[in-house]
N, C-alpha and C. Protein backbone atom coordinates (compact mmCIF):
# COMPACT_ATOMS: atom_id res chain seq x y z
N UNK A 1 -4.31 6.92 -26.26
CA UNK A 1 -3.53 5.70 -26.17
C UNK A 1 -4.38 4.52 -26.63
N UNK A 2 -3.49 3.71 -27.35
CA UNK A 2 -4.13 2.28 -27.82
C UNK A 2 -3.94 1.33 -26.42
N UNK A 3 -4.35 1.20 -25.88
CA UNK A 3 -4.06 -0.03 -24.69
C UNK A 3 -4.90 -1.29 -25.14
N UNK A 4 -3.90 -2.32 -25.04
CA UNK A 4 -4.01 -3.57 -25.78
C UNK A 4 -3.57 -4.76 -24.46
N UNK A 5 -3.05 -3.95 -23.29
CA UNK A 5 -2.81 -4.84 -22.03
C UNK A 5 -3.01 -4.29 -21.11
N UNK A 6 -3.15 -5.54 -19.87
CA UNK A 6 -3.32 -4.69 -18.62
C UNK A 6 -2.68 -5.56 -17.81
N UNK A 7 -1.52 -4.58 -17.21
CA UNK A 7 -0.22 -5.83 -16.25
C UNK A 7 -0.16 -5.44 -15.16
N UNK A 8 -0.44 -6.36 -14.53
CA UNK A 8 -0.56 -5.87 -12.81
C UNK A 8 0.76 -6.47 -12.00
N UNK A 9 0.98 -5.66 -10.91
CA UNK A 9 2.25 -5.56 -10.47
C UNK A 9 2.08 -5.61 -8.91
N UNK A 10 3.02 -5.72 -7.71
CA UNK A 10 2.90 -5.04 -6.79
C UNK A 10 4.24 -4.18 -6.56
N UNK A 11 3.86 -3.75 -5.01
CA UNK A 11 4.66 -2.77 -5.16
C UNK A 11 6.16 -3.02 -4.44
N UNK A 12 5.75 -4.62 -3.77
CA UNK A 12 7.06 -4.94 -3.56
C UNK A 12 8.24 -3.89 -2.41
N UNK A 13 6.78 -3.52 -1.54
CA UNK A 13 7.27 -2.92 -0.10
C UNK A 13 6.19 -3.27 0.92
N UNK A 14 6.30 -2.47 1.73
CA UNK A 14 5.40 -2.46 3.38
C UNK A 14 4.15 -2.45 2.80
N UNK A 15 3.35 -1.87 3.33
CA UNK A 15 2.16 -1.12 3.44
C UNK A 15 2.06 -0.27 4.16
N UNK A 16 2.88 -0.02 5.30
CA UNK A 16 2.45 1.24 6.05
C UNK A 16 4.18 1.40 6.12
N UNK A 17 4.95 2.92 6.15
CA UNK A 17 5.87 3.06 6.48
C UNK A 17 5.96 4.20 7.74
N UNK A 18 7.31 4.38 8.27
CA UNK A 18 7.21 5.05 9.52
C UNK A 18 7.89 6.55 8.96
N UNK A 19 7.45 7.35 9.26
CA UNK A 19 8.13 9.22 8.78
C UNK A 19 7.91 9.80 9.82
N UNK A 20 9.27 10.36 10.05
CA UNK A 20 8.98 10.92 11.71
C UNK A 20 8.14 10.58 13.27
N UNK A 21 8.44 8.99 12.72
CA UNK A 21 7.53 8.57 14.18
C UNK A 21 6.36 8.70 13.99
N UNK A 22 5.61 8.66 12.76
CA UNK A 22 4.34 8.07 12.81
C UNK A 22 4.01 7.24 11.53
N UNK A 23 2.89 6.70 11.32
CA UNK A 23 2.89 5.33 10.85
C UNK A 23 1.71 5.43 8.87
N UNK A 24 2.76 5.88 8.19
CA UNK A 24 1.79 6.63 6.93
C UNK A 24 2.16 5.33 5.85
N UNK A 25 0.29 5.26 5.54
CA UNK A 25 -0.16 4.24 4.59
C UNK A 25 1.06 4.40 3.30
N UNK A 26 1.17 3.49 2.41
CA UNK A 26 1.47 3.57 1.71
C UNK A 26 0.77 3.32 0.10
N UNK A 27 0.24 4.58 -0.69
CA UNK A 27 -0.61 4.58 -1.26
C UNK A 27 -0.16 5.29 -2.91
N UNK A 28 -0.88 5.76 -3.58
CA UNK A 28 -0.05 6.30 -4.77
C UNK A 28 0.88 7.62 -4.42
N UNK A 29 0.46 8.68 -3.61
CA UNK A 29 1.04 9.81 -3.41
C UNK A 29 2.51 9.23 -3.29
N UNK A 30 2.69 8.24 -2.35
CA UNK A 30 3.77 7.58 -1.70
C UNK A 30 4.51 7.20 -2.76
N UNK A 31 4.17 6.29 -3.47
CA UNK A 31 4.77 5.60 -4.69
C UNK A 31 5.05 6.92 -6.06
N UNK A 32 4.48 7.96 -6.33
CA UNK A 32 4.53 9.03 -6.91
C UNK A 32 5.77 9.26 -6.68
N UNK A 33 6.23 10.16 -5.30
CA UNK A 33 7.14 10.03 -4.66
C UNK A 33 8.07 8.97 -4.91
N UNK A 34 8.00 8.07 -4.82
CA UNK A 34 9.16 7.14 -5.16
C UNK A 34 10.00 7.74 -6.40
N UNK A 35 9.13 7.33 -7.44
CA UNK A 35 9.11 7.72 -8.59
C UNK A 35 9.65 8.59 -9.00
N UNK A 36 9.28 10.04 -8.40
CA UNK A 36 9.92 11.13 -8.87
C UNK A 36 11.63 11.19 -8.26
N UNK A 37 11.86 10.58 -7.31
CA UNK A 37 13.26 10.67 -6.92
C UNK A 37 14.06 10.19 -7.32
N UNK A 38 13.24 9.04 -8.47
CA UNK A 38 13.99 8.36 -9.57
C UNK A 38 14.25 8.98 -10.53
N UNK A 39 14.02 10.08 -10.63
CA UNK A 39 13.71 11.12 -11.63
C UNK A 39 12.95 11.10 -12.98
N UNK A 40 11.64 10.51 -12.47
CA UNK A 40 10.89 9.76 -13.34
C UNK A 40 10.05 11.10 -13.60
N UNK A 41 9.20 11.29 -15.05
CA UNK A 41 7.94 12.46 -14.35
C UNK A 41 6.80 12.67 -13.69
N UNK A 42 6.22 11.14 -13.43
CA UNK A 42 4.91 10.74 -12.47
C UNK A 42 5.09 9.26 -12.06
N UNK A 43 4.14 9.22 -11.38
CA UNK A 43 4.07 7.24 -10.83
C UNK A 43 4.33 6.98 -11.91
N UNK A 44 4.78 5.72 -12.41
CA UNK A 44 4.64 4.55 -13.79
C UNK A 44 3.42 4.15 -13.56
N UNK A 45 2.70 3.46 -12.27
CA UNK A 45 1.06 2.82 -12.77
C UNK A 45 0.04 3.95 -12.77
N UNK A 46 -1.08 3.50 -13.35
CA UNK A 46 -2.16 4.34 -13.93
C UNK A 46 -2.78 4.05 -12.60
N UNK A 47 -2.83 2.98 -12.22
CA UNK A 47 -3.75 2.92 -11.25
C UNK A 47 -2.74 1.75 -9.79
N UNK A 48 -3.59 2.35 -8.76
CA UNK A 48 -2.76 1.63 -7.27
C UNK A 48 -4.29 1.20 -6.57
N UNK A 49 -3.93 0.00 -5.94
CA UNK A 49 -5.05 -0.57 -5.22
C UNK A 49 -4.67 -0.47 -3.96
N UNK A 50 -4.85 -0.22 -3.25
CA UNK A 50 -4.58 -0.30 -1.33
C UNK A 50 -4.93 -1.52 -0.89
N UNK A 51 -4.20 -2.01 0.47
CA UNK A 51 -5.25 -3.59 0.94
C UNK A 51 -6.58 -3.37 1.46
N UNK A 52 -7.08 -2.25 1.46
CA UNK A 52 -8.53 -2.47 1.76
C UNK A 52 -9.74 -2.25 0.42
N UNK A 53 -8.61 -2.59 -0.92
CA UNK A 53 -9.54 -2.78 -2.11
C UNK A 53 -9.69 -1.17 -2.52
N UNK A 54 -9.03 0.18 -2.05
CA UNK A 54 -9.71 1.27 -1.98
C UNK A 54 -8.79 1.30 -3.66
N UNK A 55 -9.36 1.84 -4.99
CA UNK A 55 -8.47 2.32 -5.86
C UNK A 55 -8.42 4.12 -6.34
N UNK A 56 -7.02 3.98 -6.64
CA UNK A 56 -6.19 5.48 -6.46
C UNK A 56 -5.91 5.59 -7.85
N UNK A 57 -5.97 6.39 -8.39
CA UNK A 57 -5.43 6.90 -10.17
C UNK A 57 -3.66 7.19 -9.43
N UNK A 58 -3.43 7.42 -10.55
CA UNK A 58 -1.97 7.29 -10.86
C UNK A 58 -1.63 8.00 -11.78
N UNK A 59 -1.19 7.76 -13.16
CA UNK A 59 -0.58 8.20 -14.26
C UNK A 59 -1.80 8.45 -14.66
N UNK A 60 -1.98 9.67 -15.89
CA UNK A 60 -3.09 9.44 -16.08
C UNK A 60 -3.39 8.67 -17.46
N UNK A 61 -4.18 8.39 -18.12
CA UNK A 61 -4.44 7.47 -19.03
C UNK A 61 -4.16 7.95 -20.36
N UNK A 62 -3.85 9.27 -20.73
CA UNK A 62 -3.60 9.31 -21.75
C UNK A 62 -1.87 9.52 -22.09
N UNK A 63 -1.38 9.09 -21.30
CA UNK A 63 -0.11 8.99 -20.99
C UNK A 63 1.00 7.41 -20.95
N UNK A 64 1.42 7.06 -21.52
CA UNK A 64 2.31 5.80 -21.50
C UNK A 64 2.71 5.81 -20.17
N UNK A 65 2.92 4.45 -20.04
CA UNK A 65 3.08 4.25 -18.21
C UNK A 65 4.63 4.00 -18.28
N UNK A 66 5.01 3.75 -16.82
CA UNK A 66 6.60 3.75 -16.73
C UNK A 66 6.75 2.43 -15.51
N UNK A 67 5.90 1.51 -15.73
CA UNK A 67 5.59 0.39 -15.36
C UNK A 67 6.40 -1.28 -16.03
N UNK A 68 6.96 -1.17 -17.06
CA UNK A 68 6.81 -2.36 -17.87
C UNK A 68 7.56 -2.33 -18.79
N UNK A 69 9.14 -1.86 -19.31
CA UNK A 69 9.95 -1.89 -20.60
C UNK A 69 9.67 -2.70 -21.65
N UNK A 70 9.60 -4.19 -20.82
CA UNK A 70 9.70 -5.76 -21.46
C UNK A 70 8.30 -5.20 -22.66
N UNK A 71 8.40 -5.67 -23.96
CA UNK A 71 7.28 -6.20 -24.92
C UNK A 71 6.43 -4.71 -25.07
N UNK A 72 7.02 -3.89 -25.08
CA UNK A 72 6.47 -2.33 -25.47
C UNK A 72 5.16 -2.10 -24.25
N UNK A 73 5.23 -3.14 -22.98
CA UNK A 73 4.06 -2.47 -22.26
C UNK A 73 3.61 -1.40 -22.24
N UNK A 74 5.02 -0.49 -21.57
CA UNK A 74 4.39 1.04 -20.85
C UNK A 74 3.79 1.77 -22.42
N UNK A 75 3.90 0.95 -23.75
CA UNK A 75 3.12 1.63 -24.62
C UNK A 75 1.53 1.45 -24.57
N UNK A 76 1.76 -0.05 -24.40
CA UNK A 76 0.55 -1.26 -25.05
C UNK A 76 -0.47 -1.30 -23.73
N UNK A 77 0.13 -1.34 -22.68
CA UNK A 77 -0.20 -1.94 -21.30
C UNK A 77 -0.58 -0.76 -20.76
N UNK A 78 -2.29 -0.70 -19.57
CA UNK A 78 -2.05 -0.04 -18.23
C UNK A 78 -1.88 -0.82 -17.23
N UNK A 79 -1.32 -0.10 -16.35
CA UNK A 79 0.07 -0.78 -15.03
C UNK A 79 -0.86 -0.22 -13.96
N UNK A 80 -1.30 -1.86 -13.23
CA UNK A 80 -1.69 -1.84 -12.02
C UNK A 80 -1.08 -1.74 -10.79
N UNK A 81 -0.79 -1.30 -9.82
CA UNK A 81 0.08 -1.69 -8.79
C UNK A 81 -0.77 -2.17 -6.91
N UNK A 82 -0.80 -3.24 -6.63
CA UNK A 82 -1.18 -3.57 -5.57
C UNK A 82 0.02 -2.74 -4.44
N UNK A 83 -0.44 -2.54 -3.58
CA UNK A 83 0.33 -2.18 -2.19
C UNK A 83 0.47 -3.47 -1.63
N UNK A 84 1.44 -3.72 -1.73
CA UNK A 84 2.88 -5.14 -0.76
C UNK A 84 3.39 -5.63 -1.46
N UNK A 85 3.86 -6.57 -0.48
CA UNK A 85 4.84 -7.43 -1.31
C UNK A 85 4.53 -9.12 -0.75
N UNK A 86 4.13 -9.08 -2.38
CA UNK A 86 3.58 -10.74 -2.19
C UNK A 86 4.62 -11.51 -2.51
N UNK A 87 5.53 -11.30 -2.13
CA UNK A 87 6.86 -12.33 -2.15
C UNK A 87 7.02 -12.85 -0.75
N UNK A 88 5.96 -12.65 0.15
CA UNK A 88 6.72 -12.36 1.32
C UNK A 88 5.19 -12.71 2.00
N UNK A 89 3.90 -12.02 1.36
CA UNK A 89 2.80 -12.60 2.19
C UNK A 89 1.39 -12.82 1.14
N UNK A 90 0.08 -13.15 1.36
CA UNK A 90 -0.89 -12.99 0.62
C UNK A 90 -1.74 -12.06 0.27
N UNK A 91 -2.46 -11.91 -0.79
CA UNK A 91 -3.06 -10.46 -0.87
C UNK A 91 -3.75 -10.64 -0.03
N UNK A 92 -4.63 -9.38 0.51
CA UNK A 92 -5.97 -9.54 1.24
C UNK A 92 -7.33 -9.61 0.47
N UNK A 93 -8.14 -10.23 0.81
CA UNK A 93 -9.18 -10.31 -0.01
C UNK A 93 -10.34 -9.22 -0.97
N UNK A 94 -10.05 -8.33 0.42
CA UNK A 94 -10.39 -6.63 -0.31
C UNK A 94 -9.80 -5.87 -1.18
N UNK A 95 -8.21 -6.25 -1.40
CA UNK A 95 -7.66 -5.81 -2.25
C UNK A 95 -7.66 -6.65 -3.45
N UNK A 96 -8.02 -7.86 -3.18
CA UNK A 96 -7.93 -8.73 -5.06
C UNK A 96 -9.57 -8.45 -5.08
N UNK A 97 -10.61 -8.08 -4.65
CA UNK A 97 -11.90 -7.54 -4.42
C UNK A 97 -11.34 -6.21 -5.73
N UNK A 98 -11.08 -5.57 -4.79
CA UNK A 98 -10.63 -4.17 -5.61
C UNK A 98 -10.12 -4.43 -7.08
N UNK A 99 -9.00 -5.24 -6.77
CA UNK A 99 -8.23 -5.59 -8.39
C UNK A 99 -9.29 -6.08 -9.59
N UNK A 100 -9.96 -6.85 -9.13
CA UNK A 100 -10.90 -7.49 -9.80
C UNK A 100 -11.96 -6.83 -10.48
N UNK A 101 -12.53 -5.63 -9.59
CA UNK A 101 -13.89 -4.67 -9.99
C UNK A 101 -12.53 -3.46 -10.74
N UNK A 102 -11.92 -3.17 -11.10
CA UNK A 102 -10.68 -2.47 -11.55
C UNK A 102 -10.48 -2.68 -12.63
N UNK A 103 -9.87 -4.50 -12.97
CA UNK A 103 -9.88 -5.15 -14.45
C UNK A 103 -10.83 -5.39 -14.77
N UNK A 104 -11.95 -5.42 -14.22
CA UNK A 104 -12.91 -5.54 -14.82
C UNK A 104 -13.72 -4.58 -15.63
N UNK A 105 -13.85 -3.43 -14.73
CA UNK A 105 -14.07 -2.27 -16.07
C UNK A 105 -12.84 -1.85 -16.91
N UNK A 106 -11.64 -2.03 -17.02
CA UNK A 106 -10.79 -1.93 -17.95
C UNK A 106 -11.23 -2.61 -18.78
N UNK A 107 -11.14 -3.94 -18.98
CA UNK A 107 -11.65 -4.88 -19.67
C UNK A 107 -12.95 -4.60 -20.74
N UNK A 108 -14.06 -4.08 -19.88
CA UNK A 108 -15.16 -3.71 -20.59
C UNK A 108 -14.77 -2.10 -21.43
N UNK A 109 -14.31 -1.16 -20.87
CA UNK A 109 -13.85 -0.02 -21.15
C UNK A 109 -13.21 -0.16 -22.32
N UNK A 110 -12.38 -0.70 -22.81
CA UNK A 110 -11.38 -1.12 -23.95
C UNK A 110 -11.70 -1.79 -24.75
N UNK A 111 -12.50 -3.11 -24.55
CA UNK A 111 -12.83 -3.77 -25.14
C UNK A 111 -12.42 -4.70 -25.39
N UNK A 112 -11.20 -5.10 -24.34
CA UNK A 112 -10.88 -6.51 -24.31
C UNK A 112 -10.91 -7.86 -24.18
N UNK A 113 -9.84 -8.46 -24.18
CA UNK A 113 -10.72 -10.16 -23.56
C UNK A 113 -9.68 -10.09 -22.38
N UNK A 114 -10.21 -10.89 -21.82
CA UNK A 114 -9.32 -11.59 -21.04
C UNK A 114 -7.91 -12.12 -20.86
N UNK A 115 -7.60 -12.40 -22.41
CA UNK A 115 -6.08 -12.26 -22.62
C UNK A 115 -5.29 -11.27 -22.33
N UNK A 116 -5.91 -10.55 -22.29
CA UNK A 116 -4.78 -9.13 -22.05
C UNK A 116 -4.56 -8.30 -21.16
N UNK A 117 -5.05 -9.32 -20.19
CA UNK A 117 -4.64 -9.33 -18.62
C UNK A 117 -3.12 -10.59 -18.53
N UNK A 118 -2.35 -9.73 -17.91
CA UNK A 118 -0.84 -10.44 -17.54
C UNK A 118 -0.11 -9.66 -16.03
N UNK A 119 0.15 -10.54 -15.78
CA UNK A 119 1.01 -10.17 -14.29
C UNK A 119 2.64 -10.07 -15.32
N UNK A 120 3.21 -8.92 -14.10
CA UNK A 120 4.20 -8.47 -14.68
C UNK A 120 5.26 -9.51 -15.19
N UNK A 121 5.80 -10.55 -14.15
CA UNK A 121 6.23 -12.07 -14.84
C UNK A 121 6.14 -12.35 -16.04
N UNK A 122 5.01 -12.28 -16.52
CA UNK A 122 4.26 -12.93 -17.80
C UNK A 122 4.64 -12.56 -18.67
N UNK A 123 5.42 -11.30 -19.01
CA UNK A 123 5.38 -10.60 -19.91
C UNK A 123 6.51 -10.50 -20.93
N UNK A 124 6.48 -11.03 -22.21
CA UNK A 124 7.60 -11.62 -22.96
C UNK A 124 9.00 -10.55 -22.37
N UNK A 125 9.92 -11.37 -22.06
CA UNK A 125 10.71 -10.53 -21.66
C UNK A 125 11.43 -9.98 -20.57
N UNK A 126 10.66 -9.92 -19.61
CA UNK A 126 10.34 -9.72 -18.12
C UNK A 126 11.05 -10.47 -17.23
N UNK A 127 12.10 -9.70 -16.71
CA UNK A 127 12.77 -11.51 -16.00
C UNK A 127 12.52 -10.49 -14.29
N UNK A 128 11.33 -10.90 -13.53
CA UNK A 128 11.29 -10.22 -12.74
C UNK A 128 9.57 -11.79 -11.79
N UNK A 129 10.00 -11.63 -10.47
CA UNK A 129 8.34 -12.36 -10.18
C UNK A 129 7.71 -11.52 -9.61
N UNK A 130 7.70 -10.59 -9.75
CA UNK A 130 6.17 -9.37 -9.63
C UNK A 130 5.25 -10.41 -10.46
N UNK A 131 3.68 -9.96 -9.57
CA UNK A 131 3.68 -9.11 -8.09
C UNK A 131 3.79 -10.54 -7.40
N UNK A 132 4.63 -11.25 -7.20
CA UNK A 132 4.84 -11.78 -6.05
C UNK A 132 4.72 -13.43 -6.13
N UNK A 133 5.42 -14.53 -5.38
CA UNK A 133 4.83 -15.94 -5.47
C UNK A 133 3.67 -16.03 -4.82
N UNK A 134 3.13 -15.13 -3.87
CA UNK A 134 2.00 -15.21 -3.03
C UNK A 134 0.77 -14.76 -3.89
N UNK A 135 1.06 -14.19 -5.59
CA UNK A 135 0.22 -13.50 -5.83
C UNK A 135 -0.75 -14.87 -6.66
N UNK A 136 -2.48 -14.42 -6.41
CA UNK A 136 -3.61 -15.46 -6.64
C UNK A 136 -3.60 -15.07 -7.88
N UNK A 137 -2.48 -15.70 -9.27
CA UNK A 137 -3.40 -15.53 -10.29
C UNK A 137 -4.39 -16.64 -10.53
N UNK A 138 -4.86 -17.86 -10.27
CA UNK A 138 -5.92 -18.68 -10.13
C UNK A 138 -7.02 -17.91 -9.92
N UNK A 139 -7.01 -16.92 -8.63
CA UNK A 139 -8.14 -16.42 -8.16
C UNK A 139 -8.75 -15.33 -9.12
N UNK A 140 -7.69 -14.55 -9.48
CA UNK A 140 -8.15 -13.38 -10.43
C UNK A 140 -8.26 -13.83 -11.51
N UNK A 141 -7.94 -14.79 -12.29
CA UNK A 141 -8.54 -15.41 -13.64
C UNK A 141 -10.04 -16.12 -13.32
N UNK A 142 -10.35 -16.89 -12.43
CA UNK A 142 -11.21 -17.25 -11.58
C UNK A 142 -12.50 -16.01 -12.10
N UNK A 143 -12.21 -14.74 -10.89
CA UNK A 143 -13.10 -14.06 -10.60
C UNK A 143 -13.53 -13.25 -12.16
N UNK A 144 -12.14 -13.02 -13.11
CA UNK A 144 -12.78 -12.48 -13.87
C UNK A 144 -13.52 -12.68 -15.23
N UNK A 145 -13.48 -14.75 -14.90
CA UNK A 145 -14.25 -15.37 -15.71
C UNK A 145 -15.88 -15.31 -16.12
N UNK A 146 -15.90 -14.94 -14.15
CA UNK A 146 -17.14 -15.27 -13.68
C UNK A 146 -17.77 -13.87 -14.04
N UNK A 147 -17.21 -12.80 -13.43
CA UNK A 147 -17.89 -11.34 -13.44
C UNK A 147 -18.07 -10.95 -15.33
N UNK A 148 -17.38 -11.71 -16.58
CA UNK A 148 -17.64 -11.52 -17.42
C UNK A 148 -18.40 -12.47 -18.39
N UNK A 149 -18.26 -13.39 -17.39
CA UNK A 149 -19.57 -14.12 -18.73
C UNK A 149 -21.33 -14.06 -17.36
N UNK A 150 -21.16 -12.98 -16.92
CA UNK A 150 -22.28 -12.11 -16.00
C UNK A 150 -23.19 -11.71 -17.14
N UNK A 151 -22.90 -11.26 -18.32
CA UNK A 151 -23.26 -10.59 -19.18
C UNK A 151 -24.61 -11.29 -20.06
């Protein structure tokens, strides 16, 4: 795959849901699951961040994602997905921690700039506010100014 973007999303649910009376994270397996009942053939993101920053593979990379219709993403784009819903609250700091050390070796991995990081919103086309009004893009343009002119 040519990947030429990287669009981050959330997931625009809980974080922890309840199954049979007990209380299960909500993580890629989970969202996989979603997915397939959509009758999709795997997650759409390549990669899922948890709120404690922990990151989970997903789709795998040599595979078009099922993340992003708008502007040929799921061709162009890999699809991040945070766990919640920032419509509703703020990330946690471990998890834009996570997001950050994430795009950041994408970034270096590919060989990109910085442009080609976009939240799903952003994206010509896209009539959607994923991942969220709560979501820090200040902070993550911020952090990944800093961690790349590190160099």
């Amino acid at each position: 795959m040519d990947w030429q973007k990287i669009v981050i999303h959330h997931s625009a649910s809980p974080t922890v849901l309840r199954r049979s009376g007990r209380a299960v994270p909500v993580n890629a397996a989970v969202i996989r699951e979603w997915h397939l009942t959509k009758g999709w053939s795997d997650i759409g993101y390549h990669f899922v961040i948890l709120p404690d920053g922990t990151c989970e593979k997903g789709r795998p990379l040599n595979r078009p994602g099922a993340h992003c219709r708008a502007s040929q993403r799921n061709l162009l784009g890999l699809g991040i997905c945070l766990v919640g819903d920032f419509s509703k609250e703020e990330v946690p700091d471990a998890q834009l921690r996570g997001l950050l050390e994430k795009v950041e070796a994408l970034l270096r991995a590919y060989h990109l700039t910085l442009e080609a990081v976009e939240l799903h919103r952003e994206v010509p086309g896209a009539v959607t506010e994923c991942p969220g009004r709560y979501f820090p893009a200040d902070l993550l343009l911020e952090g990944l100014r800093e961690r790349l002119a590190e160099d």
